[in-house]
N, C-alpha and C. Protein backbone atom coordinates (compact mmCIF):
# COMPACT_ATOMS: atom_id res chain seq x y z
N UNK A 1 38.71 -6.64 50.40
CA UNK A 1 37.90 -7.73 49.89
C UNK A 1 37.89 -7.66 48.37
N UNK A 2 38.49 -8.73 47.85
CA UNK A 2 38.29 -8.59 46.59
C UNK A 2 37.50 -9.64 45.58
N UNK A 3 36.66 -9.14 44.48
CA UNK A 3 35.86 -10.22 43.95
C UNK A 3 36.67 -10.87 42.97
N UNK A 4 35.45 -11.96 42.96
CA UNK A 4 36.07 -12.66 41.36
C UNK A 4 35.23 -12.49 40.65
N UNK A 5 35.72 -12.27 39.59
CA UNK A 5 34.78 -11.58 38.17
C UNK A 5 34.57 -12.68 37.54
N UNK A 6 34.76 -14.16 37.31
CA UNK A 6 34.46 -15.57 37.33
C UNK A 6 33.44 -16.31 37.95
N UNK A 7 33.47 -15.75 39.47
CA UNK A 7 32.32 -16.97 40.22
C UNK A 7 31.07 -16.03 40.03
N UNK A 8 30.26 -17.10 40.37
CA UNK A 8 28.74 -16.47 40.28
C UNK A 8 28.32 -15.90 41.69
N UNK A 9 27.31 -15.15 41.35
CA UNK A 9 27.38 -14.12 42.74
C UNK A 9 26.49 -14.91 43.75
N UNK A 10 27.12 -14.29 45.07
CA UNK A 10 26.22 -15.07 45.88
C UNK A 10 25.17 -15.52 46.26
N UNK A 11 24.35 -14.61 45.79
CA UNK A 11 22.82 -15.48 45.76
C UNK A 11 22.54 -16.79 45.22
N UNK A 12 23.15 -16.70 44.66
CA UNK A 12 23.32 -17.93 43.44
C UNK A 12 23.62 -19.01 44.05
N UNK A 13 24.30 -18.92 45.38
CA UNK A 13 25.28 -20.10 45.85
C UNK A 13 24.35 -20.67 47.28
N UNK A 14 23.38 -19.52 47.41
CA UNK A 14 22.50 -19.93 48.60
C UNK A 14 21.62 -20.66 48.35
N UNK A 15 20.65 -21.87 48.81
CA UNK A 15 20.12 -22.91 49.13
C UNK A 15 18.83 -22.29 49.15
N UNK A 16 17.73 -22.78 48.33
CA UNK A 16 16.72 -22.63 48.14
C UNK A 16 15.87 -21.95 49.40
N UNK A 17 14.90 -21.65 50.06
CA UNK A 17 14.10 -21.58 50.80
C UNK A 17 13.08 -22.46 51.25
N UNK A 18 12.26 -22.86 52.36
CA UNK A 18 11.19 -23.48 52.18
C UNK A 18 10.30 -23.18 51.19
N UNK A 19 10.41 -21.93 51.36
CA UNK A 19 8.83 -21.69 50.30
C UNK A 19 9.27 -21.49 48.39
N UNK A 20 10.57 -21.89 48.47
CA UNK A 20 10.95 -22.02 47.12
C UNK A 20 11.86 -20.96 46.35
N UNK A 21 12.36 -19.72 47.42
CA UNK A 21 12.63 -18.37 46.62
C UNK A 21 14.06 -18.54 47.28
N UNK A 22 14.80 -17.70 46.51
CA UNK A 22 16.43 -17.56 46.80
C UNK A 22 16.64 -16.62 48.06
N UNK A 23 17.49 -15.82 48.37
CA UNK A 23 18.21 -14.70 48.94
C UNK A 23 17.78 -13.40 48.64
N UNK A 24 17.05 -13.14 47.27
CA UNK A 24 16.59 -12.25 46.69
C UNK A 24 14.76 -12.06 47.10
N UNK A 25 14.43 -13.47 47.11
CA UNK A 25 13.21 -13.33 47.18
C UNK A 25 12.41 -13.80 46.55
N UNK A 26 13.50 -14.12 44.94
CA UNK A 26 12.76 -14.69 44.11
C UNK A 26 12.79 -15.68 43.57
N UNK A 27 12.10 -16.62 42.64
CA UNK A 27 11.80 -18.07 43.04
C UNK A 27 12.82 -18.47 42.62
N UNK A 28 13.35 -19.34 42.93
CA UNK A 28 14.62 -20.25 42.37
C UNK A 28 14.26 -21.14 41.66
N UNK A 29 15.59 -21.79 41.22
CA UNK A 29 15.35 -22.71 39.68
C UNK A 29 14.75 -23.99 40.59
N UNK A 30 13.91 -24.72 39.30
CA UNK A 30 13.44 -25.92 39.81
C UNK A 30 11.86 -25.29 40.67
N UNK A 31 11.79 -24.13 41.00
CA UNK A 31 10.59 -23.63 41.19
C UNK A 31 9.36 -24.21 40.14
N UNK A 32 8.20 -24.59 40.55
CA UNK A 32 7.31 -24.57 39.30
C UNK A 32 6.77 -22.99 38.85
N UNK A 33 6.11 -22.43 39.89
CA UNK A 33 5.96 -20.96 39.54
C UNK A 33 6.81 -20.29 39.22
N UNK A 34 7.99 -20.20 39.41
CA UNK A 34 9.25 -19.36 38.55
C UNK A 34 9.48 -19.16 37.04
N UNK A 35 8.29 -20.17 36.09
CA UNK A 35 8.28 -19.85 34.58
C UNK A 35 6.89 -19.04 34.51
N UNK A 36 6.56 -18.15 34.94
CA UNK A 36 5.88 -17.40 34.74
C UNK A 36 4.39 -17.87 34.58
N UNK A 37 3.19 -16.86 34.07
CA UNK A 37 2.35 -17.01 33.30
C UNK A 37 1.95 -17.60 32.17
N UNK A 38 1.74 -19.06 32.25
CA UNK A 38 1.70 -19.81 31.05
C UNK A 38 0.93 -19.58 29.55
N UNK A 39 -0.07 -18.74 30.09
CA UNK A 39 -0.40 -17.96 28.53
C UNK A 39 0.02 -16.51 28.14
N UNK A 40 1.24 -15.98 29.15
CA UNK A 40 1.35 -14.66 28.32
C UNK A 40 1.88 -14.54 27.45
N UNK A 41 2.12 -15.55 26.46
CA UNK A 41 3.02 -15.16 25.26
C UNK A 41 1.89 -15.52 24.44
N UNK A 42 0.65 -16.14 24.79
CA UNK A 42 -0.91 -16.09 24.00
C UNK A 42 -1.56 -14.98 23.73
N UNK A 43 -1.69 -14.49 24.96
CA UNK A 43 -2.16 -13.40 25.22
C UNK A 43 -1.41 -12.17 24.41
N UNK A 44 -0.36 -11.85 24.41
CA UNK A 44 0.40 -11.32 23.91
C UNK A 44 0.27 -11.01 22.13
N UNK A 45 0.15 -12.48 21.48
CA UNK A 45 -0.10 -12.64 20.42
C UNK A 45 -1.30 -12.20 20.07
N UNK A 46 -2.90 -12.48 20.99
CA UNK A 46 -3.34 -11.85 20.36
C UNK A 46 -3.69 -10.55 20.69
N UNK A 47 -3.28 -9.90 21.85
CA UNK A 47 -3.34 -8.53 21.49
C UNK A 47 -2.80 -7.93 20.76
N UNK A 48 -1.56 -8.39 20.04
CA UNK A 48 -0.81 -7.94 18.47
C UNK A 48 -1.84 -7.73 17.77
N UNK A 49 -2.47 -8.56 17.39
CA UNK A 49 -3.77 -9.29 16.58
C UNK A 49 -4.40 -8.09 16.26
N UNK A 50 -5.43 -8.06 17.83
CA UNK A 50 -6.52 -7.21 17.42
C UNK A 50 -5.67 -5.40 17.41
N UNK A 51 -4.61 -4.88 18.29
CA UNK A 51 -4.31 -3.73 17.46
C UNK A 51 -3.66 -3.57 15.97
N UNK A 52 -3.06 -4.74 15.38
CA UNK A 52 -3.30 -4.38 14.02
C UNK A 52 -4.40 -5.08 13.53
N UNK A 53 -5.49 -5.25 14.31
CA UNK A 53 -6.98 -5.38 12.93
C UNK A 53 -7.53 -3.72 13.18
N UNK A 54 -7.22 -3.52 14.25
CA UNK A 54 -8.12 -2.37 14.95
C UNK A 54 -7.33 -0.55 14.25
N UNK A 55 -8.03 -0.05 13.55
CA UNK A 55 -7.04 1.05 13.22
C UNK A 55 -7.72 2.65 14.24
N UNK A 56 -6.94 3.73 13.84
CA UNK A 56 -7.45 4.62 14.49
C UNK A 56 -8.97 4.87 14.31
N UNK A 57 -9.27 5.16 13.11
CA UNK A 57 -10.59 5.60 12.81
C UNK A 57 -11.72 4.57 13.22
N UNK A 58 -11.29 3.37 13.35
CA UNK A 58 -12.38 2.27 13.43
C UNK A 58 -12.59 2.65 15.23
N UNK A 59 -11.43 2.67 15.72
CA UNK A 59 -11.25 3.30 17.25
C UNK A 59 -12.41 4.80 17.65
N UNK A 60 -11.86 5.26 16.69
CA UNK A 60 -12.70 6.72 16.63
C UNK A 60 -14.61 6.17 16.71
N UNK A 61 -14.73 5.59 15.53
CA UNK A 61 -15.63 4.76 15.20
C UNK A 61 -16.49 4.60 16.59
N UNK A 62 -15.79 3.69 17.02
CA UNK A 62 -16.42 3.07 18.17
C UNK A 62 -16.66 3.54 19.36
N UNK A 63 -15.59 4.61 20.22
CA UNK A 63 -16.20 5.85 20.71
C UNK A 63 -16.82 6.63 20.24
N UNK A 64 -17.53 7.23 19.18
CA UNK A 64 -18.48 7.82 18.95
C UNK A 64 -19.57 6.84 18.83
N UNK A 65 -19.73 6.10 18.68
CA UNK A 65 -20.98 5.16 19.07
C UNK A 65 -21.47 5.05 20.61
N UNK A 66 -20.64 5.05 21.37
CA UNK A 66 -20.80 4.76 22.51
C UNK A 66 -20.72 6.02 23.11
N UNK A 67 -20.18 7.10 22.60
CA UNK A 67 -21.01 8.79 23.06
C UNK A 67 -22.31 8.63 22.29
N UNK A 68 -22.82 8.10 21.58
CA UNK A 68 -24.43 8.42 20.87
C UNK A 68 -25.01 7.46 21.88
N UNK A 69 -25.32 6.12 22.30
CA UNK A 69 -25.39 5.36 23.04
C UNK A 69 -25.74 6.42 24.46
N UNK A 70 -24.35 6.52 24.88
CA UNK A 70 -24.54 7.57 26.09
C UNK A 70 -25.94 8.57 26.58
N UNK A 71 -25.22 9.59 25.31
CA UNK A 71 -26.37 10.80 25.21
C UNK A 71 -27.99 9.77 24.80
N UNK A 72 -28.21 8.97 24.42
CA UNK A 72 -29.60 8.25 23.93
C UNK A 72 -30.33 7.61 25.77
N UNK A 73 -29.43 7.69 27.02
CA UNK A 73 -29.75 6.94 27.76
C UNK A 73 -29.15 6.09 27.74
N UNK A 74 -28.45 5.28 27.73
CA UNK A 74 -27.72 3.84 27.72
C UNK A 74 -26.85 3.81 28.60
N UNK A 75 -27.04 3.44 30.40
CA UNK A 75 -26.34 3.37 30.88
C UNK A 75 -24.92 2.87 31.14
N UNK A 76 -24.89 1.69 30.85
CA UNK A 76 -23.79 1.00 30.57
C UNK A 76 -22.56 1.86 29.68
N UNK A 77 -23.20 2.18 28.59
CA UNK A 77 -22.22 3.48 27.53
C UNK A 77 -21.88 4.62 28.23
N UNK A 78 -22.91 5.05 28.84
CA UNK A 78 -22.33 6.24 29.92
C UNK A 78 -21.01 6.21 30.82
N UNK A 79 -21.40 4.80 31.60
CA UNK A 79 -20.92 4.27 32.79
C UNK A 79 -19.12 4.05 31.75
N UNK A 80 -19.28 3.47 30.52
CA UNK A 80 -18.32 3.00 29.98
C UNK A 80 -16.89 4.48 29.50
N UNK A 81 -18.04 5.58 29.11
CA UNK A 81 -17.26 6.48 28.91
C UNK A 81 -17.00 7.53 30.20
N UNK A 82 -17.47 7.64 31.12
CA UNK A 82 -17.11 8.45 32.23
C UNK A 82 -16.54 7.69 32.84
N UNK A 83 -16.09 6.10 33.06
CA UNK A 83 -14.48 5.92 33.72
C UNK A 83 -13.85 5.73 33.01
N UNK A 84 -13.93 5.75 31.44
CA UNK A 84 -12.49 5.96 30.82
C UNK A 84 -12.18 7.10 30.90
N UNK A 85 -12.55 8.27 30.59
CA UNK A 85 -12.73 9.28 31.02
C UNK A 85 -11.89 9.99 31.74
N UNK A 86 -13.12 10.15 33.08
CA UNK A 86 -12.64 10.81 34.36
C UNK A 86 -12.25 9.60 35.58
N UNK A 87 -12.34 8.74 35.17
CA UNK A 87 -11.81 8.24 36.28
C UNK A 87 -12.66 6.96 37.61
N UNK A 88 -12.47 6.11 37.87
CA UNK A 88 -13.69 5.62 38.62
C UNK A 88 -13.60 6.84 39.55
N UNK A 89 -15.32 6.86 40.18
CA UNK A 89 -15.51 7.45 41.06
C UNK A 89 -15.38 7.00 42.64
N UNK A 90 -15.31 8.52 43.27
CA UNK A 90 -14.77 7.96 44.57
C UNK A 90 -15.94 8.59 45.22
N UNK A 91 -16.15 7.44 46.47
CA UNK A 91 -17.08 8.04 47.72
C UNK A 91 -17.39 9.42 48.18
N UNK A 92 -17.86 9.90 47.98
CA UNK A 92 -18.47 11.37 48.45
C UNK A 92 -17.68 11.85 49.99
N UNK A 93 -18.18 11.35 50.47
CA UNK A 93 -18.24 11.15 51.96
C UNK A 93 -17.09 10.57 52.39
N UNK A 94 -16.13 10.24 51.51
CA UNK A 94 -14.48 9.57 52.54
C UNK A 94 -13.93 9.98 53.13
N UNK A 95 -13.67 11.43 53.06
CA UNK A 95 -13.06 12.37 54.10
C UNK A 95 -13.88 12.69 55.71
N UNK A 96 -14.93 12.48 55.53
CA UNK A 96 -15.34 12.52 56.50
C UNK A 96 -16.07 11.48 57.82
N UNK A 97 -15.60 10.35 56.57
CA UNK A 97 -15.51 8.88 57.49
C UNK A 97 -14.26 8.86 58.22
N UNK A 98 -13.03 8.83 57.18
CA UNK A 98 -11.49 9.46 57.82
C UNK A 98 -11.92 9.83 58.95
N UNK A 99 -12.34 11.38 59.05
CA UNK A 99 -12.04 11.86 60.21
C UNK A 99 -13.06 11.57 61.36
N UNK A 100 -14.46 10.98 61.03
CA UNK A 100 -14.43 10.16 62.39
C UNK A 100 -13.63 9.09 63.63
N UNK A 101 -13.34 8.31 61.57
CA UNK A 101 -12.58 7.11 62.39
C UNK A 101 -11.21 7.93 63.14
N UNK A 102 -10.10 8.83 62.87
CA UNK A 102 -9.28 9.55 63.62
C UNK A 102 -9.81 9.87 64.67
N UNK A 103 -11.17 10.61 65.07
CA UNK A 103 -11.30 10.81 66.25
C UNK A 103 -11.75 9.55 67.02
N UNK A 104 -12.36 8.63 66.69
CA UNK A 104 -12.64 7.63 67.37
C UNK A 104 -11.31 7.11 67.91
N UNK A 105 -10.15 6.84 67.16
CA UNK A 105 -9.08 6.22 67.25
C UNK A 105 -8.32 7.25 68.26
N UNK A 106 -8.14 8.04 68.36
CA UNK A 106 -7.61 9.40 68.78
C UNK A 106 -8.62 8.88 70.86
N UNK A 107 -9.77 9.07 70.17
CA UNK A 107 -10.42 8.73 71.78
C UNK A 107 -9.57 8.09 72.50
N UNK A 108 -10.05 6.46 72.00
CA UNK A 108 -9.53 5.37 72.65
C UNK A 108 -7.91 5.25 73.05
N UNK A 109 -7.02 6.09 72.03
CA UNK A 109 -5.71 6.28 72.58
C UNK A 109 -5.50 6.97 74.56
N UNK A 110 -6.71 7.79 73.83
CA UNK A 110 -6.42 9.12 75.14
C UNK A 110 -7.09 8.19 76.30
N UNK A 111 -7.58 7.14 76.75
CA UNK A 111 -8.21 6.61 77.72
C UNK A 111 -7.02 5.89 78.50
């Protein structure tokens, strides 16, 4: 089997889908959703924006406000720096919902 390094590849040559996507999956031309996100090149711009208004120290700046905030009581500041942090928190107790639901599920198999 040999190709041609000329024609366009076959996906290319297949017939749209109902729901609008090629062979690949993905949307084909003449798609309306196939040009993307109509403001990410807005968006884009201004997050340029604010990291060059924004410098390190002003950064610095502003997490240490919001550790003083914190330590003063201020939930929200707390809440703000312990999931940047460590992480959102997870359920206490998930592992051991898990393994009910396994044995429950585990039951009803065995019946």
């Amino acid at each position: 089997m040999e190709l041609d390094a000329g024609a366009p590849p076959k996906f290319m040559n297949t017939p749209p889908s109902k729901d609008g996507r090629d062979s690949r999956g993905q949307f084909s031309k003449g798609n309306k959703a196939s040009r993307g996100n109509p403001h990410a090149r807005r968006v884009g711009e201004l997050r340029s924006a604010l990291l060059g208004a924004v410098s390190p120290e002003d950064l610095m700046a502003i997490v240490a406000k919001l550790v003083d905030l914190a330590k003063q009581g201020d939930i929200p500041a707390a809440k703000e720096i312990l999931t940047r942090t460590l992480g959102k928190p997870h359920e206490h107790d998930l592992l051991e919902r898990l393994e009910r639901l396994e044995l429950a599920v585990t039951r009803k198999v065995a019946v």
